[in-house]
C-alpha atoms as a PDB file:
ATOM      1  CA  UNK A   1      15.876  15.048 -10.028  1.00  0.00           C
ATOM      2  CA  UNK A   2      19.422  14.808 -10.975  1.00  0.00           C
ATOM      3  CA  UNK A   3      21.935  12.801  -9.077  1.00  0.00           C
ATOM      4  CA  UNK A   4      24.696  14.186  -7.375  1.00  0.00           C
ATOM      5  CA  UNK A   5      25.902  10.836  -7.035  1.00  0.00           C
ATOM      6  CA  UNK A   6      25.171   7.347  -7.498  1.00  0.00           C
ATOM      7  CA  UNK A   7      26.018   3.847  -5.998  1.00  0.00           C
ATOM      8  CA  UNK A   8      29.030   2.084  -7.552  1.00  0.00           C
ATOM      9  CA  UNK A   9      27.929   0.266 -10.780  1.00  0.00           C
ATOM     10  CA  UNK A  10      24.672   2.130 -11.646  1.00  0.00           C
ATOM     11  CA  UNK A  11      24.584   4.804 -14.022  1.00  0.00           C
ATOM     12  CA  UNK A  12      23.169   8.645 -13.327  1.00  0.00           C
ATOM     13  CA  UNK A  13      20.315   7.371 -15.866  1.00  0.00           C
ATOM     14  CA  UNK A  14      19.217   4.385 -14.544  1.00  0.00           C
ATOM     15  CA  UNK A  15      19.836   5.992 -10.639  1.00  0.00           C
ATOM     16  CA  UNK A  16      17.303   8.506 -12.099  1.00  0.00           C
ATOM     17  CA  UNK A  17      14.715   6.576 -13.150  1.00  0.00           C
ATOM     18  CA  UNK A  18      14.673   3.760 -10.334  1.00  0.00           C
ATOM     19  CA  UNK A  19      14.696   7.184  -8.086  1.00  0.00           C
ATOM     20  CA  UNK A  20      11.051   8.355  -9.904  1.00  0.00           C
ATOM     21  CA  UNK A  21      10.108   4.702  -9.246  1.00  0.00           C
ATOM     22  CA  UNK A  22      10.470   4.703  -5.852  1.00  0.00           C
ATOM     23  CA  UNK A  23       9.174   7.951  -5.512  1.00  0.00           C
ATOM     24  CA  UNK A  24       5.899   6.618  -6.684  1.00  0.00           C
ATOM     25  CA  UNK A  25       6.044   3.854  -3.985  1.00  0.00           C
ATOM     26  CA  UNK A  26       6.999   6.471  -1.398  1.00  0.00           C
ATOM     27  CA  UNK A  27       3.659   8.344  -2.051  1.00  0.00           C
ATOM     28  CA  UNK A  28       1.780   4.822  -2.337  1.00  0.00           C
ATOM     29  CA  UNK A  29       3.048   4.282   0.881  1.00  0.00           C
ATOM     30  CA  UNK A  30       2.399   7.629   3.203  1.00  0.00           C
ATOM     31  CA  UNK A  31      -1.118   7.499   1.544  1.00  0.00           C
ATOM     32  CA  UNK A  32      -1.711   3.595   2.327  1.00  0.00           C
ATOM     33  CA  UNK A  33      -0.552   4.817   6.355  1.00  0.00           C
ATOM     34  CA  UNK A  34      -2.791   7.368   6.840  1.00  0.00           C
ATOM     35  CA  UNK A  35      -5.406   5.448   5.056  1.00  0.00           C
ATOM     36  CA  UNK A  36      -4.650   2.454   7.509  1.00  0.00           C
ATOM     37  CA  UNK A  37      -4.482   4.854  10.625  1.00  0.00           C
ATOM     38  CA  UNK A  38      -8.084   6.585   9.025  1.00  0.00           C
ATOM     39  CA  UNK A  39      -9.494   3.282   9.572  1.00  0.00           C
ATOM     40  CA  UNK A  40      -8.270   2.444  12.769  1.00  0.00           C
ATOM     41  CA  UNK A  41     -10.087   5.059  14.634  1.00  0.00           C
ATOM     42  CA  UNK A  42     -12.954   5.140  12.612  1.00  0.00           C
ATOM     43  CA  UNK A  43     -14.180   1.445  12.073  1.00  0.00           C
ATOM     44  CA  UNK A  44     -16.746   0.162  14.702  1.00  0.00           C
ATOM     45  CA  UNK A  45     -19.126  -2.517  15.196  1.00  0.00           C
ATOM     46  CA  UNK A  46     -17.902  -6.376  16.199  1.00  0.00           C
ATOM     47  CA  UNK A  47     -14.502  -7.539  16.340  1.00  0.00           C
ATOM     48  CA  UNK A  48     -13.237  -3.466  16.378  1.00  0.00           C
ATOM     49  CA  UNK A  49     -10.255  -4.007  19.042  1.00  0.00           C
ATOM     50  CA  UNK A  50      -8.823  -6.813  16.521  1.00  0.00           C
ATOM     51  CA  UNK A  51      -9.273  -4.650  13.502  1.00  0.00           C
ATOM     52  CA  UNK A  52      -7.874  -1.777  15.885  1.00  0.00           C
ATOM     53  CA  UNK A  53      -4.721  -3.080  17.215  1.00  0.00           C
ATOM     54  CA  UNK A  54      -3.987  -5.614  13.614  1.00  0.00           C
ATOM     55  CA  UNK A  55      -4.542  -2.076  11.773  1.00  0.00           C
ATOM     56  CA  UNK A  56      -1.699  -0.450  14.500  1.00  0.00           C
ATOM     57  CA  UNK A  57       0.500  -3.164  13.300  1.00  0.00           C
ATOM     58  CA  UNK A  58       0.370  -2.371   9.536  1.00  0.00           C
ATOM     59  CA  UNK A  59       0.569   1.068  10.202  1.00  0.00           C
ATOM     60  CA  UNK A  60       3.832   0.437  11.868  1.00  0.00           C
ATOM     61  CA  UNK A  61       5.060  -2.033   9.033  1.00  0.00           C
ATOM     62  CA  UNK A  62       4.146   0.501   6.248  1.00  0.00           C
ATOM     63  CA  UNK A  63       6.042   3.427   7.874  1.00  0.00           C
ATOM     64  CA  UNK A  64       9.550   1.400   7.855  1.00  0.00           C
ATOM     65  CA  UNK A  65       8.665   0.222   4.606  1.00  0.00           C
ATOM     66  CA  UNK A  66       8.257   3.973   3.765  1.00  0.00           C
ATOM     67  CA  UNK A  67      11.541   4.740   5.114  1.00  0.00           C
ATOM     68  CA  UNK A  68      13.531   2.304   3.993  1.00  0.00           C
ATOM     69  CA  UNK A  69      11.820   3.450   0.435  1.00  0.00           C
ATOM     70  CA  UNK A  70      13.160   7.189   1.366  1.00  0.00           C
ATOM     71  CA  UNK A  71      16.723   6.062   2.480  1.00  0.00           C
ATOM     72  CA  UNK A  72      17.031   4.079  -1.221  1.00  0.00           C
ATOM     73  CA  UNK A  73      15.725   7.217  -2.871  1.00  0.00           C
ATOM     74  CA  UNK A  74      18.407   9.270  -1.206  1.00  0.00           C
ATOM     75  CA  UNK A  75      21.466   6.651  -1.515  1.00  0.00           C
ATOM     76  CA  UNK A  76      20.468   6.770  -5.448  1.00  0.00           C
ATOM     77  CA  UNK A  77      21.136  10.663  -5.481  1.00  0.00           C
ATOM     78  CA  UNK A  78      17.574  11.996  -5.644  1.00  0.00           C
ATOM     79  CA  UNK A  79      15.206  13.962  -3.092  1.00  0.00           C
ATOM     80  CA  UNK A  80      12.482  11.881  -1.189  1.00  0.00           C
ATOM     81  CA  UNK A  81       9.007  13.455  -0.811  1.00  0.00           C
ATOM     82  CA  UNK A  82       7.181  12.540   1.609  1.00  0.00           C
ATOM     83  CA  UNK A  83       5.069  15.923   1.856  1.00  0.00           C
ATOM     84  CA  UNK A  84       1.427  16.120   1.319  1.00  0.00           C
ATOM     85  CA  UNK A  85       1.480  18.193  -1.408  1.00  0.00           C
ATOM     86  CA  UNK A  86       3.549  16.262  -3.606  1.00  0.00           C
ATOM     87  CA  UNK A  87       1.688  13.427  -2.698  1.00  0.00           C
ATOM     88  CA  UNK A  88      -1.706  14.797  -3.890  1.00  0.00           C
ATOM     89  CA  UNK A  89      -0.616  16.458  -6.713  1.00  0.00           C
ATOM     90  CA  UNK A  90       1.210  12.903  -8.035  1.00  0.00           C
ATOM     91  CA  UNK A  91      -1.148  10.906  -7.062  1.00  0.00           C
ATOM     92  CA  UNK A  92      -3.234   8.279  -9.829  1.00  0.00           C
ATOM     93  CA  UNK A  93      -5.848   7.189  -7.217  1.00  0.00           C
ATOM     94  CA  UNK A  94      -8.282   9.483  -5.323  1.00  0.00           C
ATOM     95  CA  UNK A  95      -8.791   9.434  -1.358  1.00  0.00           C
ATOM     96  CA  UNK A  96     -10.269   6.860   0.480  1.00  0.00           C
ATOM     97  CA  UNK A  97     -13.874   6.833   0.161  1.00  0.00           C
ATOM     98  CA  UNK A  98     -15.338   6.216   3.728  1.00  0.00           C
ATOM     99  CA  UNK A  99     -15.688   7.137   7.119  1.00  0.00           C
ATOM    100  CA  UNK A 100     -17.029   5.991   9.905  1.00  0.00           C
ATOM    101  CA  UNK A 101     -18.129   2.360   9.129  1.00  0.00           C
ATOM    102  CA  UNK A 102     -18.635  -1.289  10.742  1.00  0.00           C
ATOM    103  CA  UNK A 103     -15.644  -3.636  10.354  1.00  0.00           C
ATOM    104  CA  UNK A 104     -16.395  -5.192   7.464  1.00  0.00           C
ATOM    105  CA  UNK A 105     -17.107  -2.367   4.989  1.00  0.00           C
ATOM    106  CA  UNK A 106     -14.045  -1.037   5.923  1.00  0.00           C
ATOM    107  CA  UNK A 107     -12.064  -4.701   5.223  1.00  0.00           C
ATOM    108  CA  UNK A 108     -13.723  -4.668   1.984  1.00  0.00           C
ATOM    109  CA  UNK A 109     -12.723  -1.090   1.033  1.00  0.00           C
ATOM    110  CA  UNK A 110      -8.900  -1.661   2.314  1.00  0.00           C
ATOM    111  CA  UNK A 111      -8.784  -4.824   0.349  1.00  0.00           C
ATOM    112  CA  UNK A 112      -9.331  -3.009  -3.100  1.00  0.00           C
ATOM    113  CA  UNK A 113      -6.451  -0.182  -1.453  1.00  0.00           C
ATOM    114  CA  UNK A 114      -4.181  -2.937  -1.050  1.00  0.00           C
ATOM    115  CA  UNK A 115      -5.078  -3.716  -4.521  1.00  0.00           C
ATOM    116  CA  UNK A 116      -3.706  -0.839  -6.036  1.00  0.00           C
ATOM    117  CA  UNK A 117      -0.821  -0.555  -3.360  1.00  0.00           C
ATOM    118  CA  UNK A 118       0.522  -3.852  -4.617  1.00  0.00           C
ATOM    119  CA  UNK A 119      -0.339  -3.997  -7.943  1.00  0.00           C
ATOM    120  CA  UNK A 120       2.044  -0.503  -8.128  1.00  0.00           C
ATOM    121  CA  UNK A 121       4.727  -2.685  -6.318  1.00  0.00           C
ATOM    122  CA  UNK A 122       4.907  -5.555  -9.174  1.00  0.00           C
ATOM    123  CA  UNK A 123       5.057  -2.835 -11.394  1.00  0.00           C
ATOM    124  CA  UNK A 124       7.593  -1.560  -9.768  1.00  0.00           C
ATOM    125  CA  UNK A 125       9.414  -4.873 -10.156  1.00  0.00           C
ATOM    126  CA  UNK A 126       8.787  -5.431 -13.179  1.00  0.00           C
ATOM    127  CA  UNK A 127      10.427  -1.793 -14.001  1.00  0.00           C
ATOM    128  CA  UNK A 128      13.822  -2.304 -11.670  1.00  0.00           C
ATOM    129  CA  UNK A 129      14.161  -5.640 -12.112  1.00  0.00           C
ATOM    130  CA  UNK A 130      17.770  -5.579 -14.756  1.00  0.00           C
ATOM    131  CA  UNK A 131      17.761  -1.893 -13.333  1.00  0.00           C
ATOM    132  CA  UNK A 132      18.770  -1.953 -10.245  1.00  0.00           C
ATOM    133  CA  UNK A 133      19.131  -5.509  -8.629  1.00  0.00           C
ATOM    134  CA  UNK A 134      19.294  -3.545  -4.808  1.00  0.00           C
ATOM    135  CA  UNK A 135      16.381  -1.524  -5.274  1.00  0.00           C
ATOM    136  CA  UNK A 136      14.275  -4.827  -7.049  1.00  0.00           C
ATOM    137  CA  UNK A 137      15.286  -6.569  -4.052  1.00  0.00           C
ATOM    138  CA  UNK A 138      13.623  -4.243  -1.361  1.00  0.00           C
ATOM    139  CA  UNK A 139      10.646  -4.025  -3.808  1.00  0.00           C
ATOM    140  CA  UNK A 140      10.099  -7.800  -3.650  1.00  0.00           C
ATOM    141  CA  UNK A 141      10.262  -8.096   0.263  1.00  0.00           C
ATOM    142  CA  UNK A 142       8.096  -5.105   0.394  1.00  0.00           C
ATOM    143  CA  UNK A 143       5.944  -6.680  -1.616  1.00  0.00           C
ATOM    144  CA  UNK A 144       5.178  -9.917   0.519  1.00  0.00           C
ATOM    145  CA  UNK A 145       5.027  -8.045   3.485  1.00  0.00           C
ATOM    146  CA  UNK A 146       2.433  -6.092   1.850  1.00  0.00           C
ATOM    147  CA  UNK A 147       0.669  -9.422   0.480  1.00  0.00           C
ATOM    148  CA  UNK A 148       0.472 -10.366   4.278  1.00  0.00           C
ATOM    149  CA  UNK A 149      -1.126  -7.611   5.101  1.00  0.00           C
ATOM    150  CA  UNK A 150      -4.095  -7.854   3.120  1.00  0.00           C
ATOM    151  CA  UNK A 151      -4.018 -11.329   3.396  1.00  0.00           C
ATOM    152  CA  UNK A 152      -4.767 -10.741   7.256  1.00  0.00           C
ATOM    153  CA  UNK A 153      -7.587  -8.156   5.843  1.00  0.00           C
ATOM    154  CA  UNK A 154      -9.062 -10.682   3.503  1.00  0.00           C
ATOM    155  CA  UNK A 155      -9.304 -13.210   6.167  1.00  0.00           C
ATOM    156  CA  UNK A 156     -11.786 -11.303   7.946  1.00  0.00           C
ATOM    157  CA  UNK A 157     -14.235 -11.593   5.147  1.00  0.00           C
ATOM    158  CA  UNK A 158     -13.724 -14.001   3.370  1.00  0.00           C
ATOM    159  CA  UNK A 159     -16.764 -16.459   3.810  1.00  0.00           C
ATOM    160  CA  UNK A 160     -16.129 -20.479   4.271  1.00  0.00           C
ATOM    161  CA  UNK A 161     -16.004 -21.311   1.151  1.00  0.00           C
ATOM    162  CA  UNK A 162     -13.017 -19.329   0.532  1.00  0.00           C
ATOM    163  CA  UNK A 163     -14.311 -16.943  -1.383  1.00  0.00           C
ATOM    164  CA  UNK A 164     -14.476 -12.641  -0.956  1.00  0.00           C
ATOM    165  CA  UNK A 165     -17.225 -10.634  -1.805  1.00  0.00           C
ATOM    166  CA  UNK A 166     -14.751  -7.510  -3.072  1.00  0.00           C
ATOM    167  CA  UNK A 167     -13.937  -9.490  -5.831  1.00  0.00           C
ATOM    168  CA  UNK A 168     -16.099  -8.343  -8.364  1.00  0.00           C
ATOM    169  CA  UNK A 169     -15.896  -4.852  -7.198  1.00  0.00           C
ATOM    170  CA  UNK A 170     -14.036  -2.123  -8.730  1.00  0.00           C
ATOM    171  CA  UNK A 171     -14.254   0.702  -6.171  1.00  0.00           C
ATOM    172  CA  UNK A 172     -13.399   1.089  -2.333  1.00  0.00           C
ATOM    173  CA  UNK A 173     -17.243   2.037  -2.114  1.00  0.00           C
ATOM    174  CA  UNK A 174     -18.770  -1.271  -4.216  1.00  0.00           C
ATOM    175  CA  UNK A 175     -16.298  -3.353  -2.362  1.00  0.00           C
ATOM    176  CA  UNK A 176     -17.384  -2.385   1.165  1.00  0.00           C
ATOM    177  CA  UNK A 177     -21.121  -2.611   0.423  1.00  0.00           C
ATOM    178  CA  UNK A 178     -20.295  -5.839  -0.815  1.00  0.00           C
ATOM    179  CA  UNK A 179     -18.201  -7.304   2.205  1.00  0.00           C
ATOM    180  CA  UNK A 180     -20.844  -5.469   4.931  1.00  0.00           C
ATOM    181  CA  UNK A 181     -23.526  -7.672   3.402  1.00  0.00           C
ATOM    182  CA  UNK A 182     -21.760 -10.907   2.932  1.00  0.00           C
ATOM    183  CA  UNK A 183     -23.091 -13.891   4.100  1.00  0.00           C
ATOM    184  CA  UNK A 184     -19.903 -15.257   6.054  1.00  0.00           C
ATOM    185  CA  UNK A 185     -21.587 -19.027   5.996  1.00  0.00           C
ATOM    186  CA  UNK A 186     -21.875 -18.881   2.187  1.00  0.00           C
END
């Protein structure tokens, strides 16, 4: 990408490279809502129509954040891509490992997603932050919205004694098996 044009005060350069940044939270962001849609229609078992309609919610929070990521990515001169194929050809993580399963396999496999999803966001901070004040800005509100969400994941699994059984996993897989045969009285 090359900027035909860049906000008042921020360099071709650095509108370049906060541009590839955002990019990368653009395709974190159309994967993590069709991942969150995936799992609404295909968790089941107790407690599905709260799963259901919270996942709705977060689908709907994700897309604005998603578009407000596009809009930044085209006010800094650059091209968003939000297509499929870009998205799976840029991509660092592979697709989401399950399908049909009972609530809380799929709670413990979304909480590692939203591990990656915002772990790439303070990154992303991290990156913009002396960059691009406007862009580090929107990453940081993203962020807690996105903390919020899994927070309302985590709190269907996480037993009494405040602890989750995904946190010794590493994969989507480990982490469901784990939460799906979690003692919530622990």
């Amino acid at each position: 990408m090359h900027p035909t044009f860049t906000p008042a005060g921020l360099s071709s350069d650095d509108a370049r490279v906060v541009a590839d940044l955002l990019q990368e939270r653009l395709y974190a962001l159309v994967d993590l809502g069709l991942t969150l849609k995936h799992v609404h229609w295909n968790v089941i078992g107790p407690g599905f129509i709260g799963v259901h309609e919270m996942l709705d919610r977060q689908v709907e929070g994700v897309r604005l954040m998603a578009d407000e990521v596009a809009e930044r990515i085209m006010t800094l001169g650059g091209i968003a891509n939000g297509l499929a194929g870009g998205l799976t050809r840029s991509r660092s993580w592979d697709d989401y490992a399950l399908g049909r399963g009972v609530v809380e396999a799929h709670l413990g496999a979304l909480d590692k997603v939203y591990d990656g999803v915002v772990g790439g966001y303070r990154e992303a901070i991290d990156r913009s932050e002396g960059v691009d004040p406007v862009t580090n800005d929107m990453l940081i509100a993203q962020t807690a919205k996105l903390e919020l969400f899994q927070w309302f994941v985590r709190a269907h699994i996480e037993n009494t004694s405040g602890e989750l059984p995904t946190t010794a996993e590493a994969t989507e897989i480990g982490a469901a098996a784990a939460a799906a045969t979690a003692d919530p009285l622990d």
